[in-house]
C-alpha atoms as a PDB file:
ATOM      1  CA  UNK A   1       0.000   0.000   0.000  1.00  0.00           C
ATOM      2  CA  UNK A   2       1.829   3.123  -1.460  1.00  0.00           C
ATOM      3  CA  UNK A   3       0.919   6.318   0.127  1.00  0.00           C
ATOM      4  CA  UNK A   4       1.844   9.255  -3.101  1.00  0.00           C
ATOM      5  CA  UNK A   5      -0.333  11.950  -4.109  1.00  0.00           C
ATOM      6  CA  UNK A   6      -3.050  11.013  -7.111  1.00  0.00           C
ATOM      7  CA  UNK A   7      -2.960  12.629  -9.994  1.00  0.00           C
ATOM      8  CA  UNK A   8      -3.644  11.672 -13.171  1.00  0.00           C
ATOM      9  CA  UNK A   9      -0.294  10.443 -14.510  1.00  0.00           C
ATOM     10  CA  UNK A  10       0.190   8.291 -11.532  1.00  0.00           C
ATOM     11  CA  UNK A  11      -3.497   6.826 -12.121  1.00  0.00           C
ATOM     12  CA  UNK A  12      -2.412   6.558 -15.647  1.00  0.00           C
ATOM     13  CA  UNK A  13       0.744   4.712 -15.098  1.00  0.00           C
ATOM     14  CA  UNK A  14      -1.080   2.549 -12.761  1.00  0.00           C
ATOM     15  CA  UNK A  15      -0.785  -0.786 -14.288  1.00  0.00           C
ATOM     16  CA  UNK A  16      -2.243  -4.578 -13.182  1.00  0.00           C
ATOM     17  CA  UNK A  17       0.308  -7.162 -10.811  1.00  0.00           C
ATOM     18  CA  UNK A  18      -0.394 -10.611 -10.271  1.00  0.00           C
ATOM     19  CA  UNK A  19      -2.315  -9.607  -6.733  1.00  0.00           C
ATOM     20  CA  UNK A  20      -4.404  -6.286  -6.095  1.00  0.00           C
ATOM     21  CA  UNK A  21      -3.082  -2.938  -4.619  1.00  0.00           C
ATOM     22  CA  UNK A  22      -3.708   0.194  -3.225  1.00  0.00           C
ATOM     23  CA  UNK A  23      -2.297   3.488  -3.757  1.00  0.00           C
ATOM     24  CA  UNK A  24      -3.552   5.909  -1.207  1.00  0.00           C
ATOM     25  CA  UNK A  25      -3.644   9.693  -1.640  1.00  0.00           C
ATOM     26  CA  UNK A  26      -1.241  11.847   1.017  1.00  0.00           C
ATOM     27  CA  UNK A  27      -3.322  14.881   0.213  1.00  0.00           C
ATOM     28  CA  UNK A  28      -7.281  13.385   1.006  1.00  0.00           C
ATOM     29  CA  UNK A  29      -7.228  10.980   4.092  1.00  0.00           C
ATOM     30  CA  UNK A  30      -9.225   7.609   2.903  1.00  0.00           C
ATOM     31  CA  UNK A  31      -8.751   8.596  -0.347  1.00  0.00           C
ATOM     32  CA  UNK A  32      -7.493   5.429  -2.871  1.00  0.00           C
ATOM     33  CA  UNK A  33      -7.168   3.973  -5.988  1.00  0.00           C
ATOM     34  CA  UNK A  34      -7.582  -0.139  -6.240  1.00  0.00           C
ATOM     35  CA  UNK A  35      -6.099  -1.662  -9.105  1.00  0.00           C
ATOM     36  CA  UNK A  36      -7.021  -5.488  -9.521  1.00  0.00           C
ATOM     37  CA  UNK A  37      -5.208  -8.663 -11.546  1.00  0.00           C
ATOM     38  CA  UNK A  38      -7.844  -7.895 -14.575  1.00  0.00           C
ATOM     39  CA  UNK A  39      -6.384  -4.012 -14.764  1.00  0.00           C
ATOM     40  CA  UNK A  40      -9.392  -2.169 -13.214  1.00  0.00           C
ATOM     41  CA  UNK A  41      -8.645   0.775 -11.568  1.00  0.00           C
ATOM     42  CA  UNK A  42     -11.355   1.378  -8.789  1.00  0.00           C
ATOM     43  CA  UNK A  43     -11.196   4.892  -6.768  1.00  0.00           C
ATOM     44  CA  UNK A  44     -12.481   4.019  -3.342  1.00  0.00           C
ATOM     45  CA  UNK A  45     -13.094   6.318   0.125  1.00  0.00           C
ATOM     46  CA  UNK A  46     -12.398   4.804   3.293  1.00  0.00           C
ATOM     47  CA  UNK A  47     -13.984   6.171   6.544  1.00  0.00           C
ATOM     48  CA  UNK A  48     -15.050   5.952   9.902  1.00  0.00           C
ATOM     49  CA  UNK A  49     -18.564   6.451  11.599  1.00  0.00           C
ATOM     50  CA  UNK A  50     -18.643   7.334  15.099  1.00  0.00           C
ATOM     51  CA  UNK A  51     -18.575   4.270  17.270  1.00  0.00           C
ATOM     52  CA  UNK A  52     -16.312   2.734  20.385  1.00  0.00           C
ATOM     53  CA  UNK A  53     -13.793   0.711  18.654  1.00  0.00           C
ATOM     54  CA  UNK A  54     -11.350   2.115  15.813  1.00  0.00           C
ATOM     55  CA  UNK A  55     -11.440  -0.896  13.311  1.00  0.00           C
ATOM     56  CA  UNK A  56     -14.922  -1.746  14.377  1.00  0.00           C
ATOM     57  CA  UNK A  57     -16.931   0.890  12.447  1.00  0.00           C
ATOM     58  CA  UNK A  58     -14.746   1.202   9.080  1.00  0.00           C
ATOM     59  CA  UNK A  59     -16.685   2.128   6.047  1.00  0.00           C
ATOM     60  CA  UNK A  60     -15.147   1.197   2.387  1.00  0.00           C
ATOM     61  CA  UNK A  61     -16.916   2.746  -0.015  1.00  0.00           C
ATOM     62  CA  UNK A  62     -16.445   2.348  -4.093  1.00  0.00           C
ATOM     63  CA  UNK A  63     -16.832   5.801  -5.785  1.00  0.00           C
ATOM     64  CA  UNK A  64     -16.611   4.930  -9.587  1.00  0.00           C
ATOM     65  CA  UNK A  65     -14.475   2.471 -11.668  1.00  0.00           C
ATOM     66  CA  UNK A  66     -12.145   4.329 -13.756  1.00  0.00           C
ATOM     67  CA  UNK A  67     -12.904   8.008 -15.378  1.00  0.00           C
ATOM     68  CA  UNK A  68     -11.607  11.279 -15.333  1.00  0.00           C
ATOM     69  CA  UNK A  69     -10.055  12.491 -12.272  1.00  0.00           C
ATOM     70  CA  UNK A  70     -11.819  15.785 -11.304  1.00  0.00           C
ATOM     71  CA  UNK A  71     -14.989  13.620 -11.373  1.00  0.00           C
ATOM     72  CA  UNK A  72     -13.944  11.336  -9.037  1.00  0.00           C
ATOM     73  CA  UNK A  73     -12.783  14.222  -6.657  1.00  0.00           C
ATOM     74  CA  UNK A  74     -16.263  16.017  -7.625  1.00  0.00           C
ATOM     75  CA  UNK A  75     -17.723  12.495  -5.922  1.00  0.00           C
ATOM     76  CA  UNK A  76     -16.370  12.684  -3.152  1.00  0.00           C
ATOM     77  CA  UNK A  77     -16.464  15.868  -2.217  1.00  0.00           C
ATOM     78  CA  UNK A  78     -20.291  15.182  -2.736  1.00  0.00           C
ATOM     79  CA  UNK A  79     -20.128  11.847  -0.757  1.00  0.00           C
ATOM     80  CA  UNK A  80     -21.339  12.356   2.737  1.00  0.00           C
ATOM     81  CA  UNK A  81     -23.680   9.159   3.513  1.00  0.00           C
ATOM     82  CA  UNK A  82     -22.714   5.854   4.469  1.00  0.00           C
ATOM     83  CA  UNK A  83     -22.633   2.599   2.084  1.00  0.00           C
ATOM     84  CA  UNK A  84     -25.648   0.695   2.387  1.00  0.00           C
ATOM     85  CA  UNK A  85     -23.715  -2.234   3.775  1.00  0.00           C
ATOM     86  CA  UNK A  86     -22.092  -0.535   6.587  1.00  0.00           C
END
């Protein structure tokens, strides 16, 4: 799990390993890019809800497969309610 700042050549130069990885943004807290065996590139926001426990109450949430970067930032700047499985 890399921790750089996302822009759009990194996201661009992001290719596909034989396992998946992570490449969280320095600049937005939670803020990552998944890229999977089959080459998909999934931006994703991680947060917590309040709740007791640190671990107990994280939220994943998938904002878009790939697209242009500004929309994904528009997204989740947006984003303010929990996934529906959390």
């Amino acid at each position: 799990m890399a921790k750089i700042k996302l822009t759009k050549s990194v996201v661009d130069a992001a290719t596909f390993r034989a396992k998946e990885y992570e490449l969280r943004d320095i600049a937005v807290p939670g803020f990552l890019l998944k890229v999977t065996p089959a080459g998909r590139k999934i931006f994703m926001l991680q947060y917590r809800t309040k709740g007791p426990k640190r671990g107990e109450n994280s939220c994943p949430r998938r904002l878009q497969r790939e697209g242009p970067l500004h929309e994904v930032h528009r997204r989740l700047l947006e984003t303010k309610e929990p996934a529906a499985n959390c």
